[in-house]
C-alpha atoms as a PDB file:
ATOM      1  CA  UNK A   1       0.000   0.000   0.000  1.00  0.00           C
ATOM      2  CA  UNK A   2       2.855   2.471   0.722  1.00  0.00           C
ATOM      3  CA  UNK A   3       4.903   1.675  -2.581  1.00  0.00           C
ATOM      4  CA  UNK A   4       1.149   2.260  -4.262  1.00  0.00           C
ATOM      5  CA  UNK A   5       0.098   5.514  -2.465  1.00  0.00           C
ATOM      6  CA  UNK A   6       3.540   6.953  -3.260  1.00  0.00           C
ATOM      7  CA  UNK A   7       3.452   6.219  -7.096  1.00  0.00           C
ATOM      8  CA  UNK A   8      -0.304   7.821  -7.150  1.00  0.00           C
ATOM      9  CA  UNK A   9       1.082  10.731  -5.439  1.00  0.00           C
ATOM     10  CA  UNK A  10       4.326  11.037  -7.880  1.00  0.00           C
ATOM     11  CA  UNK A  11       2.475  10.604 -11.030  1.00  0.00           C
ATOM     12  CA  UNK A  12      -0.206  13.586 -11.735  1.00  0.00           C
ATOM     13  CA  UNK A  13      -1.660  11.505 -14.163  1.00  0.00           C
ATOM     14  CA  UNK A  14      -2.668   8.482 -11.994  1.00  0.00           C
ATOM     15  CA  UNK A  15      -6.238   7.748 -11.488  1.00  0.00           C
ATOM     16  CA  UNK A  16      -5.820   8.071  -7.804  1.00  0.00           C
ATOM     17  CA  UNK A  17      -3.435  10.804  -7.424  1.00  0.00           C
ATOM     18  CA  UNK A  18      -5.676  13.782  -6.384  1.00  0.00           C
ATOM     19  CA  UNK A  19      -6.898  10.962  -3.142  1.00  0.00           C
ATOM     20  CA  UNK A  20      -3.758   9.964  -2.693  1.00  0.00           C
ATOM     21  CA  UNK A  21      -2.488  13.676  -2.136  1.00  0.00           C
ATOM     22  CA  UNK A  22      -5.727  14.840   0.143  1.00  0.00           C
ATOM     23  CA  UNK A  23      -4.812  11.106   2.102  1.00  0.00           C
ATOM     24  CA  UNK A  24      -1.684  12.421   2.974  1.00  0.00           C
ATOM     25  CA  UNK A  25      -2.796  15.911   3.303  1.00  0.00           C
ATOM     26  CA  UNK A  26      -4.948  14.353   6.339  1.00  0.00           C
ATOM     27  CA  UNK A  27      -2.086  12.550   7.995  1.00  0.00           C
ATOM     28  CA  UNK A  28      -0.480  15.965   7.940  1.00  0.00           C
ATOM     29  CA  UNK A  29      -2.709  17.667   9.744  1.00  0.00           C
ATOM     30  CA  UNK A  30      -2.827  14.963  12.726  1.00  0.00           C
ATOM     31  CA  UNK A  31      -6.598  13.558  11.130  1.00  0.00           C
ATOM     32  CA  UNK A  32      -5.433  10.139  10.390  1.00  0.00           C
ATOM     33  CA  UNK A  33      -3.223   8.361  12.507  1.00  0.00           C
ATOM     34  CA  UNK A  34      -1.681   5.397  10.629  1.00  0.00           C
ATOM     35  CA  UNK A  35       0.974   2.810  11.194  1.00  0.00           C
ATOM     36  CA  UNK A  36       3.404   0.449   8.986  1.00  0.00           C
ATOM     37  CA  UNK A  37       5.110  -3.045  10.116  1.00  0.00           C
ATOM     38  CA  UNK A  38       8.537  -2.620   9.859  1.00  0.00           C
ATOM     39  CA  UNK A  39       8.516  -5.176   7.756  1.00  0.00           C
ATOM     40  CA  UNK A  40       6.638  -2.849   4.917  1.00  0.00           C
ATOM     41  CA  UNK A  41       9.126  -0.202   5.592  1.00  0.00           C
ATOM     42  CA  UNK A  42      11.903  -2.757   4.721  1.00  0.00           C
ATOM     43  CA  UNK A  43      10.551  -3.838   1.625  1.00  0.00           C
ATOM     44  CA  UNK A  44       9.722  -0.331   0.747  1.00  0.00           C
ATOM     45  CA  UNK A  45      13.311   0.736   1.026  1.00  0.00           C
ATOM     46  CA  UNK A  46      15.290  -2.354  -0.618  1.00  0.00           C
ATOM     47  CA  UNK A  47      13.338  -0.406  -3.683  1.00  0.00           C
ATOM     48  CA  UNK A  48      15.559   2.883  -3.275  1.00  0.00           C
ATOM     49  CA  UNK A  49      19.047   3.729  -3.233  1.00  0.00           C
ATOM     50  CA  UNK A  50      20.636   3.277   0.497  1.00  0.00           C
ATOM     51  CA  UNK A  51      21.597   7.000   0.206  1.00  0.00           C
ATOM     52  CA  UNK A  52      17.745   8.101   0.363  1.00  0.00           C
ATOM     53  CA  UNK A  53      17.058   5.483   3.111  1.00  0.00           C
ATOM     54  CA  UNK A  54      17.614   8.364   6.192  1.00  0.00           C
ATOM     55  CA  UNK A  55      15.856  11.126   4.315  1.00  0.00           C
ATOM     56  CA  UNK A  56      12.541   8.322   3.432  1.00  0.00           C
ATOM     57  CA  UNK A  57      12.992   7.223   7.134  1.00  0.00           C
ATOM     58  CA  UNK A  58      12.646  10.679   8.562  1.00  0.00           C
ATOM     59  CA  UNK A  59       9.379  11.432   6.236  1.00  0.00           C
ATOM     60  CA  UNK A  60       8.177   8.232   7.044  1.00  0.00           C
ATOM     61  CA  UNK A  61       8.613   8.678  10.888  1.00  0.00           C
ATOM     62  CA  UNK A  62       7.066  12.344  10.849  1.00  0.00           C
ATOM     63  CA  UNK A  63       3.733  11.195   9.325  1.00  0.00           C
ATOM     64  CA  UNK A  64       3.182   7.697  10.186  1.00  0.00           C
ATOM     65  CA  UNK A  65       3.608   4.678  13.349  1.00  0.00           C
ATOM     66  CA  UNK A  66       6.020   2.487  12.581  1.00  0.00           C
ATOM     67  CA  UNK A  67       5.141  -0.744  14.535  1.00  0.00           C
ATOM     68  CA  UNK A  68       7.703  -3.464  15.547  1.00  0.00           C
ATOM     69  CA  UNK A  69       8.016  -7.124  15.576  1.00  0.00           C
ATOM     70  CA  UNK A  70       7.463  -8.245  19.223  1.00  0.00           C
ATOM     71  CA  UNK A  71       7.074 -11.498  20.814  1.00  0.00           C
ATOM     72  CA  UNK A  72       3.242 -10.998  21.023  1.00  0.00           C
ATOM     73  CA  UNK A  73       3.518  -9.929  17.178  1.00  0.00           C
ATOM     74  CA  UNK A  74       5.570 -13.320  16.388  1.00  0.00           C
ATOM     75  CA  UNK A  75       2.643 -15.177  17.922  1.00  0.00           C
ATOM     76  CA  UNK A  76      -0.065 -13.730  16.399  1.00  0.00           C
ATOM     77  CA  UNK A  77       1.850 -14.009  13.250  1.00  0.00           C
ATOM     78  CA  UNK A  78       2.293 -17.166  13.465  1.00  0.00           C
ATOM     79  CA  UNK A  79      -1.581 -17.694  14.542  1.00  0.00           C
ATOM     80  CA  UNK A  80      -2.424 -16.293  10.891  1.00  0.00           C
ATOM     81  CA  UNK A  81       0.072 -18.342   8.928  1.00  0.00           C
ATOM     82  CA  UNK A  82      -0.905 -21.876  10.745  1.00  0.00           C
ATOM     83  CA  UNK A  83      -4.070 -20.685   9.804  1.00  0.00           C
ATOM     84  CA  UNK A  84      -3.865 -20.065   5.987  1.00  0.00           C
ATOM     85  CA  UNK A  85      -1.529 -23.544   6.188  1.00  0.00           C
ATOM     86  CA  UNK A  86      -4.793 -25.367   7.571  1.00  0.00           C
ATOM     87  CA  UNK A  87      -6.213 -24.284   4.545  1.00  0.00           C
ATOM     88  CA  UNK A  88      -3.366 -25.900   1.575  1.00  0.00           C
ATOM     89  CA  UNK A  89       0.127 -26.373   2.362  1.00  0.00           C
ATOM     90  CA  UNK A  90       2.407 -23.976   0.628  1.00  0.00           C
ATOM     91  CA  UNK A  91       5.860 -24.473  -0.508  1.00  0.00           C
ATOM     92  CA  UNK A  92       9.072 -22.735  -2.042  1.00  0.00           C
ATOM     93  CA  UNK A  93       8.540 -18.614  -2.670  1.00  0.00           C
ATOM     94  CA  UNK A  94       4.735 -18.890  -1.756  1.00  0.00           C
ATOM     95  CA  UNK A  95       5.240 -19.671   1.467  1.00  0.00           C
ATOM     96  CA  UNK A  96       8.135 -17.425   2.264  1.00  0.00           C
ATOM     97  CA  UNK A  97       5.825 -14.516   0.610  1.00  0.00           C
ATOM     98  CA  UNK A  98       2.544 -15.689   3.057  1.00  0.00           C
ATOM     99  CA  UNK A  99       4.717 -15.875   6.095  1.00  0.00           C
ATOM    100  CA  UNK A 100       6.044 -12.161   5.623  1.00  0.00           C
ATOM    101  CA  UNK A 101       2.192 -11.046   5.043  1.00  0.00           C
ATOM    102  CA  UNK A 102       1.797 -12.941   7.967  1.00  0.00           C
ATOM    103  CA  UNK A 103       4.185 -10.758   9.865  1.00  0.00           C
ATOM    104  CA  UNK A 104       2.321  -7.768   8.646  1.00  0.00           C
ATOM    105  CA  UNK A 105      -0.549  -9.121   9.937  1.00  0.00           C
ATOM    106  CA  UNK A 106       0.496  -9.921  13.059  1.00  0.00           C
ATOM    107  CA  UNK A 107       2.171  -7.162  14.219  1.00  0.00           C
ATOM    108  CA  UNK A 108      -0.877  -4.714  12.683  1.00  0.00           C
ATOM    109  CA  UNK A 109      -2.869  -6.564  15.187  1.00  0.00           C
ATOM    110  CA  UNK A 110      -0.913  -6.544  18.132  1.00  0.00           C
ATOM    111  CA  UNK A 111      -0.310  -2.762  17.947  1.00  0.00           C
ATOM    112  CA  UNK A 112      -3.813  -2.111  17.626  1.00  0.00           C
ATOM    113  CA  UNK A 113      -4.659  -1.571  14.172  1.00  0.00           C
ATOM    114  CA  UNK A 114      -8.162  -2.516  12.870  1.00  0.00           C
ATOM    115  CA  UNK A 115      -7.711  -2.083   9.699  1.00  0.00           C
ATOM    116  CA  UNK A 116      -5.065  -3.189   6.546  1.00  0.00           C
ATOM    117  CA  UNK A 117      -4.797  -2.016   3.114  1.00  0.00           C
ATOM    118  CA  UNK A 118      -2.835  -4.087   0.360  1.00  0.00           C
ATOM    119  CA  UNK A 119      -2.465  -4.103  -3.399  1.00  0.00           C
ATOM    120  CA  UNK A 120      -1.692  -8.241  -2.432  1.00  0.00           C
ATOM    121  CA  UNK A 121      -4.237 -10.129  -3.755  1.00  0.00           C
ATOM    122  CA  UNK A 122      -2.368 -12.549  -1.600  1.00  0.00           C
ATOM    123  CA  UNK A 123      -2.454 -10.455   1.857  1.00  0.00           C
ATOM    124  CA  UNK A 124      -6.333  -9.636   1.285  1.00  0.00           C
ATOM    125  CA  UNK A 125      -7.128 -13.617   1.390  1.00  0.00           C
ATOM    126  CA  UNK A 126      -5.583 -13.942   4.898  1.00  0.00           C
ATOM    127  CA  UNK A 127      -8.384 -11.687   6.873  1.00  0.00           C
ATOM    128  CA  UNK A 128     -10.062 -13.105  10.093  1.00  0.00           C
ATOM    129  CA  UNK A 129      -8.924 -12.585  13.548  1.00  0.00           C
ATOM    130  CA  UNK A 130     -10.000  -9.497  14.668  1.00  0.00           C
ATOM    131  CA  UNK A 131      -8.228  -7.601  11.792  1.00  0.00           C
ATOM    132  CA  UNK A 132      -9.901  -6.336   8.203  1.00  0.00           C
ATOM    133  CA  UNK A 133      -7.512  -6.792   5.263  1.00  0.00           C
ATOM    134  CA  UNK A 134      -8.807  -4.406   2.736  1.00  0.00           C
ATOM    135  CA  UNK A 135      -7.423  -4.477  -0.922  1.00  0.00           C
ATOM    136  CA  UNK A 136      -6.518  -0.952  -2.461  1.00  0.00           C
ATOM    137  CA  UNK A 137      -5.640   2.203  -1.264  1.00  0.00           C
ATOM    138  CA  UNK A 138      -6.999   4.110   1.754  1.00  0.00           C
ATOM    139  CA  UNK A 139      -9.332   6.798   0.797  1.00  0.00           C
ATOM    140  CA  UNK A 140      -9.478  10.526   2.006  1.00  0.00           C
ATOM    141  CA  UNK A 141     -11.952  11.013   5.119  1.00  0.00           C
ATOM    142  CA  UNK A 142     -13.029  14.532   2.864  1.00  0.00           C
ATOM    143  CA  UNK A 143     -12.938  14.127  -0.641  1.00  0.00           C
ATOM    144  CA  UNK A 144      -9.755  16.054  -2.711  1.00  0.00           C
ATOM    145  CA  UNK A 145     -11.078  19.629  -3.809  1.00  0.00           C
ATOM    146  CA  UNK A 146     -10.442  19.590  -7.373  1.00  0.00           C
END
């Protein structure tokens, strides 16, 4: 959802530009609180050159939470993933990919959140538990003035 929101805001052209801009006008001004995993954060910046990694970091800390892996995260975490397993067993680059949504998951919902948005078709399967997985991006409370 980050790597999405940031690309509508960059590009003037993108469908979802003008909400993604009044989205993050509302974090600004304290009327959305929002968190990332850490583990979003990570992936987020293995996309950018390590010389932009303290200026992203600093943005990223001024207008969101960023929420850790704990050991109340790890179990929840690992609630979810035994969870989808029950479902089909996974293997190879699947599973690796459904344990670090997993991850998200878990610590979202340890730290409180009620709420996830993903472009992961993937991620959006794995709701239950307390925690809404919503695929897309987060909407502005007010829509953008045009």
């Amino acid at each position: 959802m980050l790597i999405a929101l940031l690309q509508a805001l960059e590009n003037p052209g993108h469908p979802e530009h003008a909400s993604a801009k009044a989205y993050l006008e509302e974090l600004s001004r304290g009327v959305r609180k929002v968190a990332l995993p850490l583990p979003v954060v990570s992936e987020f910046l293995t996309g950018l050159e390590p010389q932009k990694w303290p200026e992203v970091l600093a943005y990223l800390e001024k207008h969101f939470r960023l929420l850790e892996l704990n050991k109340a995260a790890a179990i929840e975490a690992a609630r979810f993933f035994k969870a989808r397993l029950d479902q089909e067993p996974l293997k190879g680059q699947e599973r690796q990919c459904v344990r670090t949504d997993t991850f998200i998951l878990g610590i979202a919902k340890v730290h409180g959140c009620t709420k996830v948005y993903t472009k992961d078709k993937r991620m959006a399967a794995l709701t239950g538990q307390g925690l809404e997985v919503e695929e897309g991006l987060p909407k502005a409370i007010q829509d953008p003035l045009l």
